[in-house]
N, C-alpha and C. Protein backbone atom coordinates (compact mmCIF):
# COMPACT_ATOMS: atom_id res chain seq x y z
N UNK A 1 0.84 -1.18 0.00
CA UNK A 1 0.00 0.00 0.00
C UNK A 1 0.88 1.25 0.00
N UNK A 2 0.72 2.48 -0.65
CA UNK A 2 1.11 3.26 -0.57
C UNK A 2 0.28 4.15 -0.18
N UNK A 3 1.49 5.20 0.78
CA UNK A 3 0.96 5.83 2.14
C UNK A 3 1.13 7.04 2.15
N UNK A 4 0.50 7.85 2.26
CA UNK A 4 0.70 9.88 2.12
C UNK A 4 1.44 10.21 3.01
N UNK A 5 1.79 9.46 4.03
CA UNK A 5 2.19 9.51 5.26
C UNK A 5 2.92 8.70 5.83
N UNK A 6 4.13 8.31 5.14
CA UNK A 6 4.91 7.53 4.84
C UNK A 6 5.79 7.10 6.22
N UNK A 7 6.36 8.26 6.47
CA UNK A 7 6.79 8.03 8.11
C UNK A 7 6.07 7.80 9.29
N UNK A 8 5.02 8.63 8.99
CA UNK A 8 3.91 7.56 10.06
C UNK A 8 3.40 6.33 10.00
N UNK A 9 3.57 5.86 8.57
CA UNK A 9 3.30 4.53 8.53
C UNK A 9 4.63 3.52 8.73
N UNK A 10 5.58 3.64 8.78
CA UNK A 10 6.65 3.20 8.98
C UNK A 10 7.06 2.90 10.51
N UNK A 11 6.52 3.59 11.24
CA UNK A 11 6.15 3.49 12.99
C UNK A 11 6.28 4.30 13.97
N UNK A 12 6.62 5.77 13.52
CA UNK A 12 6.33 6.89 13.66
C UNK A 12 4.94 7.21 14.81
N UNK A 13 4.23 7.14 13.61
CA UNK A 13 2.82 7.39 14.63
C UNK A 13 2.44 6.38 15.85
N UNK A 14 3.28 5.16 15.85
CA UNK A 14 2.71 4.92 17.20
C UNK A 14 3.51 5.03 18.58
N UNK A 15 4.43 6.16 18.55
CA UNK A 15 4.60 6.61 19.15
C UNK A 15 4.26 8.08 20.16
N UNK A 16 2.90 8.29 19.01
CA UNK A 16 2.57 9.17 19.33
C UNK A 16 1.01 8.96 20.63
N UNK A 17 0.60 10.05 21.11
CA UNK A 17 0.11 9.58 22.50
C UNK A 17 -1.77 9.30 21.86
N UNK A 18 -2.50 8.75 21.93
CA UNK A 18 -3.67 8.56 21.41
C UNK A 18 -4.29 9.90 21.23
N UNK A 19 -4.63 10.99 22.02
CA UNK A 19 -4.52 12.51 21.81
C UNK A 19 -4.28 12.63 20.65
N UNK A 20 -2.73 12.37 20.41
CA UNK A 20 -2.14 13.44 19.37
C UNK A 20 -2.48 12.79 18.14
N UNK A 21 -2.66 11.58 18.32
CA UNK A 21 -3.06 10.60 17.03
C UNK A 21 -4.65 11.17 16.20
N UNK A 22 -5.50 11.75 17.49
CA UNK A 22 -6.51 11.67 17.33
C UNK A 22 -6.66 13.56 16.62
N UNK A 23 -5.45 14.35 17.26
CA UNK A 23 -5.63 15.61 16.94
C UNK A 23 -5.16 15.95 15.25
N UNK A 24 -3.94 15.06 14.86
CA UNK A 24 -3.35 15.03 13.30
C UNK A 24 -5.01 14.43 12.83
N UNK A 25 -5.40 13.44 12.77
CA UNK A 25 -6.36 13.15 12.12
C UNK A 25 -7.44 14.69 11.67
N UNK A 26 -7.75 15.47 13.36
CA UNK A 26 -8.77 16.38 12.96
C UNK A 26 -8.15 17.40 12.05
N UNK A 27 -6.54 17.31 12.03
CA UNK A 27 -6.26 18.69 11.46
C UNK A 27 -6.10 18.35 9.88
N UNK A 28 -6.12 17.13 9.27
CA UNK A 28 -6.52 16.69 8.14
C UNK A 28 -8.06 16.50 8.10
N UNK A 29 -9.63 16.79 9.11
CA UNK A 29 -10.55 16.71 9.09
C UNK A 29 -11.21 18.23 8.32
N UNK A 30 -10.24 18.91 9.27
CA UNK A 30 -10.44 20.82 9.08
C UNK A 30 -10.14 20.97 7.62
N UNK A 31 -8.61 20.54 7.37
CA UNK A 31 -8.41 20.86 6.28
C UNK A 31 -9.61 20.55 5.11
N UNK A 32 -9.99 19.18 5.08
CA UNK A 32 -11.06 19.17 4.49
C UNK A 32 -12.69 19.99 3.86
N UNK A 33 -12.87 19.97 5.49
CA UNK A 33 -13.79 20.96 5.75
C UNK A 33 -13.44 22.59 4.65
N UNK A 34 -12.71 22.77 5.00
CA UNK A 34 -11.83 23.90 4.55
C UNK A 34 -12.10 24.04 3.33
N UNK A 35 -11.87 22.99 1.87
CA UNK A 35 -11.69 23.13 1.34
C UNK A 35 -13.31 22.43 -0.17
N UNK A 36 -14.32 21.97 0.93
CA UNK A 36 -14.80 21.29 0.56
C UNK A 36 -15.95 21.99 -0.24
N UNK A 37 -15.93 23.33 -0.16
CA UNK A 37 -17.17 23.89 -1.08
C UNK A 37 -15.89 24.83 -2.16
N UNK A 38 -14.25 24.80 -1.79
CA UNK A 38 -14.14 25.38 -2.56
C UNK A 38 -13.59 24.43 -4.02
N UNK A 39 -12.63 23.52 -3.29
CA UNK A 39 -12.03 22.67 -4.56
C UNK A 39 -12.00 21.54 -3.93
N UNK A 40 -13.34 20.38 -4.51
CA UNK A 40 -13.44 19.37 -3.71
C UNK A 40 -12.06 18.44 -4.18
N UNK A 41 -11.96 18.67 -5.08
CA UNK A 41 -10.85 17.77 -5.15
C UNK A 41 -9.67 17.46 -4.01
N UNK A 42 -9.16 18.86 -3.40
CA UNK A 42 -8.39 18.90 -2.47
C UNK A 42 -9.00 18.79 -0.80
N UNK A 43 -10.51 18.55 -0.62
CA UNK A 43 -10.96 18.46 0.28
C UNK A 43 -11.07 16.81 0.38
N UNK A 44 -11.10 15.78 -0.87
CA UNK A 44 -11.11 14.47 -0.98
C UNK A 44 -9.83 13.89 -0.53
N UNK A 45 -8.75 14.70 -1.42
CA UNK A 45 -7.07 14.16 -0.71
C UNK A 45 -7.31 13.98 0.70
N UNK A 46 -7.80 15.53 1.29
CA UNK A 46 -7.59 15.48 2.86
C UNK A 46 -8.24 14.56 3.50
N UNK A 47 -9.63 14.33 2.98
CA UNK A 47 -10.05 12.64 4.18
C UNK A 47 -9.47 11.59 3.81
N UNK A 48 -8.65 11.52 2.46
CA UNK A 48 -8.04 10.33 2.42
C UNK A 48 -6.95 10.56 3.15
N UNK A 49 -6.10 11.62 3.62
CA UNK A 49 -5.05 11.10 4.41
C UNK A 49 -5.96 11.40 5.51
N UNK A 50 -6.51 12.21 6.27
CA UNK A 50 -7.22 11.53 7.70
C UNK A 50 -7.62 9.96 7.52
N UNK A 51 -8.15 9.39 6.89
CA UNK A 51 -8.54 8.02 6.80
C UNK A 51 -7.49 6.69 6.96
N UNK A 52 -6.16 7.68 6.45
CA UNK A 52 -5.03 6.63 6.20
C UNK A 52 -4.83 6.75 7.78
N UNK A 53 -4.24 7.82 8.60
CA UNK A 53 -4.00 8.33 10.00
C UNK A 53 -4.81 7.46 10.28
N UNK A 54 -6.20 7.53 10.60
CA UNK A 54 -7.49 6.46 11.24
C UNK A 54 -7.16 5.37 11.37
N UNK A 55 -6.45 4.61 10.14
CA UNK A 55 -6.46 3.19 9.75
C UNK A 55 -5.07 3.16 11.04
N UNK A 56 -4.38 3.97 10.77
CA UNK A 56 -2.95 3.56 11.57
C UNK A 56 -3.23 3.55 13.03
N UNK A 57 -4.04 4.52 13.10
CA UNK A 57 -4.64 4.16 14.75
C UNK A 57 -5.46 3.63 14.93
N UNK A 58 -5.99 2.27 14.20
CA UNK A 58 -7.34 1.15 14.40
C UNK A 58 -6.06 0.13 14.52
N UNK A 59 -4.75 0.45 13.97
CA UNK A 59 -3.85 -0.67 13.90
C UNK A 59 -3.17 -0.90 15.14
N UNK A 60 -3.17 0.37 15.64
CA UNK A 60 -2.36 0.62 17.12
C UNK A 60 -2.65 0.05 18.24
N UNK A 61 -1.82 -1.22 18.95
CA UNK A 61 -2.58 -2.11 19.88
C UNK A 61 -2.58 -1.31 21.02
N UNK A 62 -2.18 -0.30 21.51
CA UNK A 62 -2.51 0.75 22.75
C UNK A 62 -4.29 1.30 22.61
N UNK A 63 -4.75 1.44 21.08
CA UNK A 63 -5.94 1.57 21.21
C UNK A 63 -7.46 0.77 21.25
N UNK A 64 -6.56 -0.47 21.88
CA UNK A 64 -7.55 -1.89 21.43
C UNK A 64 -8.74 -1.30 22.07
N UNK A 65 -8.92 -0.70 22.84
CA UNK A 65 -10.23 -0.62 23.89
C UNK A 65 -10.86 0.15 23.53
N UNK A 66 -10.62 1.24 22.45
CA UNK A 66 -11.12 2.27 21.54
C UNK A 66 -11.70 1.47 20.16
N UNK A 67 -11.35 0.72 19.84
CA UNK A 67 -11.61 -0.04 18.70
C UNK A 67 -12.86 0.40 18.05
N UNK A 68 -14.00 0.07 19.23
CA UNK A 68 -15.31 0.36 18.72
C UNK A 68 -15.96 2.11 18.16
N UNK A 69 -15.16 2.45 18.84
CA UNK A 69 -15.63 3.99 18.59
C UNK A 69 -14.56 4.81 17.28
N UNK A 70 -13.16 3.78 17.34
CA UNK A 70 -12.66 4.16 16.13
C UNK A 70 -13.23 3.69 14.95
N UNK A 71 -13.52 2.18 14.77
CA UNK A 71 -14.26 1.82 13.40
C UNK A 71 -15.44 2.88 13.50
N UNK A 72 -16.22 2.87 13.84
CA UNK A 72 -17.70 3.47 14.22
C UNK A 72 -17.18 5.03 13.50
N UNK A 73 -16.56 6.15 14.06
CA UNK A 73 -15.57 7.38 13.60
C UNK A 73 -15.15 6.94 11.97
N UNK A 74 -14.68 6.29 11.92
CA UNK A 74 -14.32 5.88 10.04
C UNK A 74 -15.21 5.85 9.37
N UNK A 75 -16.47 4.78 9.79
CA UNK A 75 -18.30 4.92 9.28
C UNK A 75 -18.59 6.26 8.85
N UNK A 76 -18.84 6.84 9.84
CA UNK A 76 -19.31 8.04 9.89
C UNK A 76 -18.58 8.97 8.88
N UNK A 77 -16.80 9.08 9.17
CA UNK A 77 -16.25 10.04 8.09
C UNK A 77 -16.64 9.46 7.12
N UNK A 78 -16.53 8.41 6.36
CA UNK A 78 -16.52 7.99 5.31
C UNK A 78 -18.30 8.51 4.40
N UNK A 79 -19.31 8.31 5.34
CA UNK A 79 -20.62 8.49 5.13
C UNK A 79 -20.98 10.33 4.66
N UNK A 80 -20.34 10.63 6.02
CA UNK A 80 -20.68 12.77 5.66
C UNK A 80 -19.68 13.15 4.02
N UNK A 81 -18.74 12.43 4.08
CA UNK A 81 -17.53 13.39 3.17
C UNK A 81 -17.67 12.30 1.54
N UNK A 82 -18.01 11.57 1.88
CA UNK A 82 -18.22 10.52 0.40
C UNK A 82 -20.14 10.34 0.19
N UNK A 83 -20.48 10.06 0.90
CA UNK A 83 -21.66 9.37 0.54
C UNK A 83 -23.03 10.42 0.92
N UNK A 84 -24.10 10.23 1.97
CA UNK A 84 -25.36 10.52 1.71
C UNK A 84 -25.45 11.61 3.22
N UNK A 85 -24.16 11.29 4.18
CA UNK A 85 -24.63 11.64 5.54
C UNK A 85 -25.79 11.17 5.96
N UNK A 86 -26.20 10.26 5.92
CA UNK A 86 -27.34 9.06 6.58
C UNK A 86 -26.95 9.38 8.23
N UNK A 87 -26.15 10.11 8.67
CA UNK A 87 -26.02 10.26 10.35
C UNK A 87 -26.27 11.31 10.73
N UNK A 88 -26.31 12.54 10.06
CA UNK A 88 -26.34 13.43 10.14
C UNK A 88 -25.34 14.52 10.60
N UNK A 89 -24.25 13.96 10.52
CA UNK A 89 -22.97 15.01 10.90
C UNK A 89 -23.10 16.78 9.75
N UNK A 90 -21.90 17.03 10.24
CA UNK A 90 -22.20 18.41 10.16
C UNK A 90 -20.56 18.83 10.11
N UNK A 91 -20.12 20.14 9.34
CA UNK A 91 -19.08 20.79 9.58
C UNK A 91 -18.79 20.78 11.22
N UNK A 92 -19.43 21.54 12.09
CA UNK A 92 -19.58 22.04 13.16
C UNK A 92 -19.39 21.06 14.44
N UNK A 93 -20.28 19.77 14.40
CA UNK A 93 -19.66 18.37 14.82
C UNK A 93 -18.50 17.61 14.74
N UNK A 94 -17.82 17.73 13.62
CA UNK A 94 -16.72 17.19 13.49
C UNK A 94 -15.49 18.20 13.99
N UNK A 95 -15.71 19.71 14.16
CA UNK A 95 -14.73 20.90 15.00
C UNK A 95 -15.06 20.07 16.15
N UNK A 96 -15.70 20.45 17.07
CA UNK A 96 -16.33 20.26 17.97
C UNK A 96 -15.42 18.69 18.50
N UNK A 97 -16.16 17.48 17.62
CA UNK A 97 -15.32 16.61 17.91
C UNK A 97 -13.93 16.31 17.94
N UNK A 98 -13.20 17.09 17.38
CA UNK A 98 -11.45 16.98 17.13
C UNK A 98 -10.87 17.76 18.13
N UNK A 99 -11.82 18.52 18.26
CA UNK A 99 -11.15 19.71 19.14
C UNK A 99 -10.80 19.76 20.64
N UNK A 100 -11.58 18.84 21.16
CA UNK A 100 -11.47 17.77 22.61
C UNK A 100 -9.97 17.51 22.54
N UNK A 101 -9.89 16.76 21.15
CA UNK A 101 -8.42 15.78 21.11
C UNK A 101 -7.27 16.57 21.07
N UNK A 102 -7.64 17.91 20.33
CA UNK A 102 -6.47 18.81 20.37
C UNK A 102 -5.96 19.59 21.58
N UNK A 103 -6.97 19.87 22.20
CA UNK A 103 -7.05 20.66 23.67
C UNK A 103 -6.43 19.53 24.57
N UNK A 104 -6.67 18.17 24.83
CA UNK A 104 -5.88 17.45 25.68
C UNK A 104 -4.67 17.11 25.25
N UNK A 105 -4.03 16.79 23.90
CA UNK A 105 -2.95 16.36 23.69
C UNK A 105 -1.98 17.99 23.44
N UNK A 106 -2.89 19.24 23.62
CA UNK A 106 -1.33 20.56 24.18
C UNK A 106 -1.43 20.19 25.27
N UNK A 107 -2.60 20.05 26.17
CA UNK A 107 -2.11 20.24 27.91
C UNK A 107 -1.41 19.05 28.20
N UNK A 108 -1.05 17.92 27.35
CA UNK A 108 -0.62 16.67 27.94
C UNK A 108 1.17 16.98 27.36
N UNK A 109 1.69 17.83 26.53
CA UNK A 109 3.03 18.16 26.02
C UNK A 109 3.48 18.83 27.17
């Protein structure tokens, strides 16, 4: 497989603290967001590398106990940014949700 994120896939990222795993993901979520009414094209790159990040932390055995709420989180991105939003997410939900992860993994540096 080839990886956008090459050094994190190499073993990089699991060194990183579940926080911070979870905060790179949102800041490839934003970017998206960001870009998604102007040039979807570059708003599609961005959930594909959040998605790749995702996959690396569904791989990460520190997050076995998260498992369910990470597959479940992939559902969902995959549903608002590709498909029908059958869940009803929202720009504003997904800030909201990342932003938890970002706020604990500065106070945890």
């Amino acid at each position: 497989m080839k990886y956008q994120h090459k050094e994190m896939a190499e073993g990089k990222w699991f060194y990183f603290t579940f926080f911070e795993q979870m905060a790179h993901i949102g800041s490839e979520v934003e970017r998206a967001i960001i870009w998604k009414n102007k040039i979807k094209e570059y708003s599609l790159k961005a959930i594909d590398r959040a998605l790749e990040l995702l996959d690396l932390t569904i791989r990460d055995s520190k997050n076995i106990k998260r498992l369910k709420e990470l597959v479940r989180l992939r559902e969902v991105m995959v549903d608002y940014f590709y498909f029908d939003n059958q869940f009803g997410s929202s720009d504003k939900l997904w800030r909201n949700y990342f932003f938890a992860f970002v706020y604990v993994a500065r106070l945890t540096k």
